[in-house]
PDB file of N, CA and C in Angstrom:
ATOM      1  N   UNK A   1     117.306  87.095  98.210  1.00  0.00           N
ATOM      2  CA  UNK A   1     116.799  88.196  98.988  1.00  0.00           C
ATOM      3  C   UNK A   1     115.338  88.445  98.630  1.00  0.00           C
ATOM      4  N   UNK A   2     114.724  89.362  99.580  1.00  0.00           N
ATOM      5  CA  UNK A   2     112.775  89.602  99.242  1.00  0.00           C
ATOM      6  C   UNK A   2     113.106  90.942  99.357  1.00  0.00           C
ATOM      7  N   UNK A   3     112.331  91.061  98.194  1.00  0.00           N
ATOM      8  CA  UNK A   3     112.343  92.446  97.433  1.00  0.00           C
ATOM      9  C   UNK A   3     110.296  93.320  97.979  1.00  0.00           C
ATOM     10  N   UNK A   4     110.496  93.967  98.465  1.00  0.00           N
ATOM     11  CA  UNK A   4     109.620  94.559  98.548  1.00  0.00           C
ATOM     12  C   UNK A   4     109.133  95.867  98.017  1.00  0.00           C
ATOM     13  N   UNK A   5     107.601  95.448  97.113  1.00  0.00           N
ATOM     14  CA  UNK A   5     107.257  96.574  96.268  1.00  0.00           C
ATOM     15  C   UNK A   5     106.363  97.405  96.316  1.00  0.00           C
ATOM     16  N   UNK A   6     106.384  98.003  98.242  1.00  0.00           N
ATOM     17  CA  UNK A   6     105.109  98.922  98.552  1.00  0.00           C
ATOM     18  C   UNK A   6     105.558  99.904  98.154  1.00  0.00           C
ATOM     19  N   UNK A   7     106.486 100.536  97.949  1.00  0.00           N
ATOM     20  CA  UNK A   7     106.396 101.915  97.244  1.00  0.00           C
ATOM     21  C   UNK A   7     106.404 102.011  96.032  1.00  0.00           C
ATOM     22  N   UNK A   8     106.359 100.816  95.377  1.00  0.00           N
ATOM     23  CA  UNK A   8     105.887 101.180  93.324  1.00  0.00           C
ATOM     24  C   UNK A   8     103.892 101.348  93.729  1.00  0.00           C
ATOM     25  N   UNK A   9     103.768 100.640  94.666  1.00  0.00           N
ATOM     26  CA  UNK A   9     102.531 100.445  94.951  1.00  0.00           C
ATOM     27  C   UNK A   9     101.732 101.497  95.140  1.00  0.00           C
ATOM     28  N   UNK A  10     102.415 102.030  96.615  1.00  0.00           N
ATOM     29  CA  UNK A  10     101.869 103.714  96.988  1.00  0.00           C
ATOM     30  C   UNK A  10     102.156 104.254  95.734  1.00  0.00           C
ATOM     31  N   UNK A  11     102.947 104.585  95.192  1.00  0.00           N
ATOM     32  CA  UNK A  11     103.332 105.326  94.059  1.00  0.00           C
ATOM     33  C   UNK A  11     102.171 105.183  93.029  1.00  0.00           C
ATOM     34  N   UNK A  12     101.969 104.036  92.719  1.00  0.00           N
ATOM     35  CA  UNK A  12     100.804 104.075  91.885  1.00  0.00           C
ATOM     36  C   UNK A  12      99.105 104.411  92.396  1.00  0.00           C
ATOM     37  N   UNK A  13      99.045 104.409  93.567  1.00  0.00           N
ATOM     38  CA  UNK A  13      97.993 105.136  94.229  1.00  0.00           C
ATOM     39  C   UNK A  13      97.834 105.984  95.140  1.00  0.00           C
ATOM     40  N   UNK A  14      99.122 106.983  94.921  1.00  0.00           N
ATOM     41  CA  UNK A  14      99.530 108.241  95.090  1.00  0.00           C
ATOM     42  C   UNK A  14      99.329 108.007  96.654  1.00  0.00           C
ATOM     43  N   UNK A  15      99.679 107.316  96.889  1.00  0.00           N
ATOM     44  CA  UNK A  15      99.694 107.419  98.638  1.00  0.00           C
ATOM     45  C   UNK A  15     100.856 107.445  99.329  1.00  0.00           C
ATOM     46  N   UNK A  16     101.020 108.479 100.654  1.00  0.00           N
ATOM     47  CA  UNK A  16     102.229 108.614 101.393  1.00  0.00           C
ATOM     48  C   UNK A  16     102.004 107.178 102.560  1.00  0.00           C
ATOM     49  N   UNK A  17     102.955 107.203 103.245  1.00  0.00           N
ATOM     50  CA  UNK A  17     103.185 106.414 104.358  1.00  0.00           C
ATOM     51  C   UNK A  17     101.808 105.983 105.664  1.00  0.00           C
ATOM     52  N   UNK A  18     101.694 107.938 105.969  1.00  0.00           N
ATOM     53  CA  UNK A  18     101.016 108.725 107.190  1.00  0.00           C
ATOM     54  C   UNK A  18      99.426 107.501 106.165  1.00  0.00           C
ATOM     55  N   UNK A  19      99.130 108.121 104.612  1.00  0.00           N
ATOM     56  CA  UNK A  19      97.887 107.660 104.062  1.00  0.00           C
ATOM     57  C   UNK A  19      97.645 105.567 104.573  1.00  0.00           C
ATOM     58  N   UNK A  20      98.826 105.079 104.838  1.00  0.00           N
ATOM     59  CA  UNK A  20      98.821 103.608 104.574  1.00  0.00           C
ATOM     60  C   UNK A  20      98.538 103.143 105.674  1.00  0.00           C
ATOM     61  N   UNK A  21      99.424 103.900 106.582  1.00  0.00           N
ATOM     62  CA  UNK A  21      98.995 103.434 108.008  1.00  0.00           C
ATOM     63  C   UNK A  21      97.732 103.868 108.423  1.00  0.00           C
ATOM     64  N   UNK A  22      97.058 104.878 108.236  1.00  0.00           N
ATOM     65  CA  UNK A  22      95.795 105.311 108.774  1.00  0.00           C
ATOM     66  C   UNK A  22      94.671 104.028 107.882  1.00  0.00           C
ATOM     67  N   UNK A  23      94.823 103.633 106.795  1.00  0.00           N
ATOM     68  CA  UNK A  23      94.103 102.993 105.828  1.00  0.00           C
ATOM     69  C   UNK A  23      94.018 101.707 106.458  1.00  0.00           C
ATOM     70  N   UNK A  24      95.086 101.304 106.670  1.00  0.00           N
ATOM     71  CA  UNK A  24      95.351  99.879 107.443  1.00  0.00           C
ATOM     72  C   UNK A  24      95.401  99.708 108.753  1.00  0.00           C
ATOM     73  N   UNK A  25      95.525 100.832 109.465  1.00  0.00           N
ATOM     74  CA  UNK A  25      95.595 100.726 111.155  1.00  0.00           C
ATOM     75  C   UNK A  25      97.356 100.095 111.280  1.00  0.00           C
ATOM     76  N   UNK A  26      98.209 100.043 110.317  1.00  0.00           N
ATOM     77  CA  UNK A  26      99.320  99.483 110.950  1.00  0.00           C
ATOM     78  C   UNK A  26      99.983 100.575 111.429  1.00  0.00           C
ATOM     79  N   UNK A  27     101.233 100.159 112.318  1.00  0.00           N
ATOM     80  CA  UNK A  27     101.877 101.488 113.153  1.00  0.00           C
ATOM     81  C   UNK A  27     102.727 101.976 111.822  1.00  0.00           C
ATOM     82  N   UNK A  28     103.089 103.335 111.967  1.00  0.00           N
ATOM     83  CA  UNK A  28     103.099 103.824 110.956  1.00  0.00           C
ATOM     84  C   UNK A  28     105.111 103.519 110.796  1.00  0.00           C
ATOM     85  N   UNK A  29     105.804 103.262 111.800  1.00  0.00           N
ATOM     86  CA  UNK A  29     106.734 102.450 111.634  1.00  0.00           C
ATOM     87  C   UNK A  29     107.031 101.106 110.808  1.00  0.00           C
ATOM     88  N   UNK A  30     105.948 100.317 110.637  1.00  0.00           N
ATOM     89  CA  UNK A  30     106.222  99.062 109.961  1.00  0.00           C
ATOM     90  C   UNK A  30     105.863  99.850 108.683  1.00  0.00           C
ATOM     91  N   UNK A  31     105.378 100.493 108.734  1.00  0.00           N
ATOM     92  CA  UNK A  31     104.894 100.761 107.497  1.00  0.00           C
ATOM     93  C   UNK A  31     105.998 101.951 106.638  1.00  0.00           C
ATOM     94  N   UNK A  32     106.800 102.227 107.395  1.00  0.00           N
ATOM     95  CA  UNK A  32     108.261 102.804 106.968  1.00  0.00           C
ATOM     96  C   UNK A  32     109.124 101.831 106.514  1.00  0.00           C
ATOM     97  N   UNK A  33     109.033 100.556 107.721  1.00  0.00           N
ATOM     98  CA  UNK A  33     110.022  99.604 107.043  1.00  0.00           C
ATOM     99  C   UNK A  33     110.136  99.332 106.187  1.00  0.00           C
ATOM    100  N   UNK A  34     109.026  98.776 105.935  1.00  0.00           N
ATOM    101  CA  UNK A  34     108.535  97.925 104.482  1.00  0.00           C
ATOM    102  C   UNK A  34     108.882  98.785 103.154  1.00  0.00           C
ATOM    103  N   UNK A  35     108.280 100.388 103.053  1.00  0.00           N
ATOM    104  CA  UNK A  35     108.802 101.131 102.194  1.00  0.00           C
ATOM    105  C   UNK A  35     109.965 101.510 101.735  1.00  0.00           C
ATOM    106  N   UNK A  36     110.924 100.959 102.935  1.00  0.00           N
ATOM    107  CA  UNK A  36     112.374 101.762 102.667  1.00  0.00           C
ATOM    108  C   UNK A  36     113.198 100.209 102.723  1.00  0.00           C
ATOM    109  N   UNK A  37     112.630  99.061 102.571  1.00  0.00           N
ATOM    110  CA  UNK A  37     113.094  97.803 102.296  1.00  0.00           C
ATOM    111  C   UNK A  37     113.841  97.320 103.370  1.00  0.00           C
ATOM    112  N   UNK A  38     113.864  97.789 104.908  1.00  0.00           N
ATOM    113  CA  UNK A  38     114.656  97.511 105.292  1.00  0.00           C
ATOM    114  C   UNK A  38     114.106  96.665 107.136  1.00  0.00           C
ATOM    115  N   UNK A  39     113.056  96.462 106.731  1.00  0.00           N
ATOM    116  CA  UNK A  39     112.178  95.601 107.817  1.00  0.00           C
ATOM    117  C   UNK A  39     112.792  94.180 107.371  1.00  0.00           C
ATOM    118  N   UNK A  40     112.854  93.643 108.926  1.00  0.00           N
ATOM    119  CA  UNK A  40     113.526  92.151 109.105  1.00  0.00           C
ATOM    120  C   UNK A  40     112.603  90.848 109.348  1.00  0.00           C
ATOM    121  N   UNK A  41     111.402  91.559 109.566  1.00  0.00           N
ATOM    122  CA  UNK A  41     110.599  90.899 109.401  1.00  0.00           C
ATOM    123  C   UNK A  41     108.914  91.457 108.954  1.00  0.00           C
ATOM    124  N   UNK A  42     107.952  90.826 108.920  1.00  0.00           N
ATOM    125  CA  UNK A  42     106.769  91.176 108.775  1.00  0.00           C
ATOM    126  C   UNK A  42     105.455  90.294 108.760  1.00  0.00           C
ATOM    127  N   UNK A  43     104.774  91.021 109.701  1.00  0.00           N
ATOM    128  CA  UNK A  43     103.411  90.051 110.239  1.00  0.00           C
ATOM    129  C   UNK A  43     102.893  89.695 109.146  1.00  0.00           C
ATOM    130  N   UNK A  44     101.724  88.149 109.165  1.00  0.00           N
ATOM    131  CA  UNK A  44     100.892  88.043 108.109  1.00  0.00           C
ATOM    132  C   UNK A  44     100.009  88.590 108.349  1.00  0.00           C
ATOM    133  N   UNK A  45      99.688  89.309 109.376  1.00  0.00           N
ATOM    134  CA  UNK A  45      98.502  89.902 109.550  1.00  0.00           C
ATOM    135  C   UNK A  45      98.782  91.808 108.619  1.00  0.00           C
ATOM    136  N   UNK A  46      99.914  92.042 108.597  1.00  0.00           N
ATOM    137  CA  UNK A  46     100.142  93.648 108.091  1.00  0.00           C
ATOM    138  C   UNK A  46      99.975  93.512 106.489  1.00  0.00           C
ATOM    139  N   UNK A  47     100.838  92.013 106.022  1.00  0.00           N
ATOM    140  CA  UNK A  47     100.514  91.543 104.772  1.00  0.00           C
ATOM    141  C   UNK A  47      99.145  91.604 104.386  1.00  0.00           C
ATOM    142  N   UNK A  48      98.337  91.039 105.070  1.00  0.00           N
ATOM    143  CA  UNK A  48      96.414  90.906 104.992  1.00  0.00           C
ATOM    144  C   UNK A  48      96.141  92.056 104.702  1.00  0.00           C
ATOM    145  N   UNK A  49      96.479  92.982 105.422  1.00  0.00           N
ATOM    146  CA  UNK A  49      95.622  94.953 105.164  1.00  0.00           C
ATOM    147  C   UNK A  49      96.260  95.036 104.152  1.00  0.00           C
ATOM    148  N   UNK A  50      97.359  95.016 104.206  1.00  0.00           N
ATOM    149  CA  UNK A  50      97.972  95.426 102.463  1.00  0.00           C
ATOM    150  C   UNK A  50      97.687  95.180 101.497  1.00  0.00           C
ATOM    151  N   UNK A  51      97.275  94.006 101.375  1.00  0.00           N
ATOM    152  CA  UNK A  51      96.669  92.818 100.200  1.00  0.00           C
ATOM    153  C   UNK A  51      95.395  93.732 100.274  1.00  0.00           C
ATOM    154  N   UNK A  52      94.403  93.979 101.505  1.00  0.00           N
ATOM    155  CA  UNK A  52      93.286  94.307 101.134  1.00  0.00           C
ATOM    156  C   UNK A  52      93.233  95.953 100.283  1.00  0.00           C
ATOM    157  N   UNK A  53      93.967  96.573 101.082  1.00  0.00           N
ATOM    158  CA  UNK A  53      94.556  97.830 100.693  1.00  0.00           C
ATOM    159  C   UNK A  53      94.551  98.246  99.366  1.00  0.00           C
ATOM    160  N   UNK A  54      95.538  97.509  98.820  1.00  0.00           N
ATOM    161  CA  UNK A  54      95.774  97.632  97.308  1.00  0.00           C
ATOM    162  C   UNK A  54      95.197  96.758  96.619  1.00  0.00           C
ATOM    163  N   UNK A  55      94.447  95.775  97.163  1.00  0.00           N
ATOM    164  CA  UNK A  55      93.189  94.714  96.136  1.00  0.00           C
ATOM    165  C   UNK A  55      94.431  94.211  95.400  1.00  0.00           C
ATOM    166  N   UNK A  56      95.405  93.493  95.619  1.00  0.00           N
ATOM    167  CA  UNK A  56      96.556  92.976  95.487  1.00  0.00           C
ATOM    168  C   UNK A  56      96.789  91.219  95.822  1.00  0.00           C
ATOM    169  N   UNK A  57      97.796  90.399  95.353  1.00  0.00           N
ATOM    170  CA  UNK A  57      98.327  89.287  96.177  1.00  0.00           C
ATOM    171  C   UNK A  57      99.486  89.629  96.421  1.00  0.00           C
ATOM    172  N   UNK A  58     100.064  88.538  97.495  1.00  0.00           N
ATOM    173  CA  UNK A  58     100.964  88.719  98.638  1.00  0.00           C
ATOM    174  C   UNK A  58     102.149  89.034  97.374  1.00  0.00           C
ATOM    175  N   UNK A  59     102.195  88.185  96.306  1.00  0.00           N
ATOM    176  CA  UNK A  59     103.376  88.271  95.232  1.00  0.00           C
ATOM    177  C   UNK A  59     103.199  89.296  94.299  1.00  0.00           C
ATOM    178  N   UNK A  60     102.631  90.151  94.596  1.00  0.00           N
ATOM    179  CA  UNK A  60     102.540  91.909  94.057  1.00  0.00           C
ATOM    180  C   UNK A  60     103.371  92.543  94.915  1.00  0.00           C
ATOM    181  N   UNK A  61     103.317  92.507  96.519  1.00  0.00           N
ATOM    182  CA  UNK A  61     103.955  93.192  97.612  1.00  0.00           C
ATOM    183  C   UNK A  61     105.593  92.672  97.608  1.00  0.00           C
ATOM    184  N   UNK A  62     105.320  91.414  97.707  1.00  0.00           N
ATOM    185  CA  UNK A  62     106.956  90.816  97.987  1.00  0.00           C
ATOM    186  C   UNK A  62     107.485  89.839  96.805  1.00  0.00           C
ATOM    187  N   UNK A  63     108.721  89.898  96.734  1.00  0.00           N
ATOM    188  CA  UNK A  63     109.172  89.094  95.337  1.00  0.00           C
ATOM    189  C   UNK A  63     110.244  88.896  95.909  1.00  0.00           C
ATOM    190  N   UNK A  64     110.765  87.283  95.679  1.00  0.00           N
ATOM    191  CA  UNK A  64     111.860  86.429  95.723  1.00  0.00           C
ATOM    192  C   UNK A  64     112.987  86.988  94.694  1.00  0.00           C
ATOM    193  N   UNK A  65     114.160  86.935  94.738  1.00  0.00           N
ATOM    194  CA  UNK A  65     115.073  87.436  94.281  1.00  0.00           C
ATOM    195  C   UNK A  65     116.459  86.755  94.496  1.00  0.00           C
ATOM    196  N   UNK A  66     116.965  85.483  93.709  1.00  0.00           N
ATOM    197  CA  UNK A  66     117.922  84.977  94.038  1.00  0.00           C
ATOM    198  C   UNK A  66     119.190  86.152  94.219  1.00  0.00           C
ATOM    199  N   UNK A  67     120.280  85.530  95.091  1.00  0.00           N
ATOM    200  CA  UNK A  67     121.313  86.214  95.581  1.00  0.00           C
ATOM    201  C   UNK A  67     122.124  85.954  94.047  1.00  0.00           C
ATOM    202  N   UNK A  68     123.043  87.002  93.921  1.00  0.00           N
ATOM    203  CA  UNK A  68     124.177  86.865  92.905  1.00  0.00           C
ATOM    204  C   UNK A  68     125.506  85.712  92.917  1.00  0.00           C
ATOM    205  N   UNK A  69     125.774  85.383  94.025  1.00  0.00           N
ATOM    206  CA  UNK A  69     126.703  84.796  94.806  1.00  0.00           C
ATOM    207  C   UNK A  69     126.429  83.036  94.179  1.00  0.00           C
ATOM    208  N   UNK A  70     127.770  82.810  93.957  1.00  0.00           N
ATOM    209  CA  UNK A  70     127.371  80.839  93.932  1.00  0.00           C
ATOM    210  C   UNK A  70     126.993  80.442  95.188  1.00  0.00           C
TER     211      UNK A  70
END
């Protein structure tokens, strides 16, 4: 599974949702998804503002996470 870590992120630069989307121009929906882990997909282009956003790489935002299961 991909683990997504924009809200340790916001969290660490005290930013709400309404702050991320205005920062990045993304709709402020994807930008719910992503926070609440439950977006099915995601542009490389929303990845790009984010990365720029938080002066970050893509493997700060998202992390691989093998399944438990054989």
């Amino acid at each position: 599974m991909i683990r997504c870590h924009l809200a340790r992120l916001m969290g660490e630069h005290k930013m709400k949702i309404v702050d991320v989307a205005r920062e990045t121009g993304l709709n402020r929906n994807t930008v719910t998804l992503l926070y609440k882990e439950t977006a099915q997909r995601i542009d490389l282009d929303a990845l790009d503002k984010l990365c720029k956003l938080f002066e970050c790489e893509v493997a700060d935002i998202l992390e691989f996470m093998p399944d438990d299961e054989p």
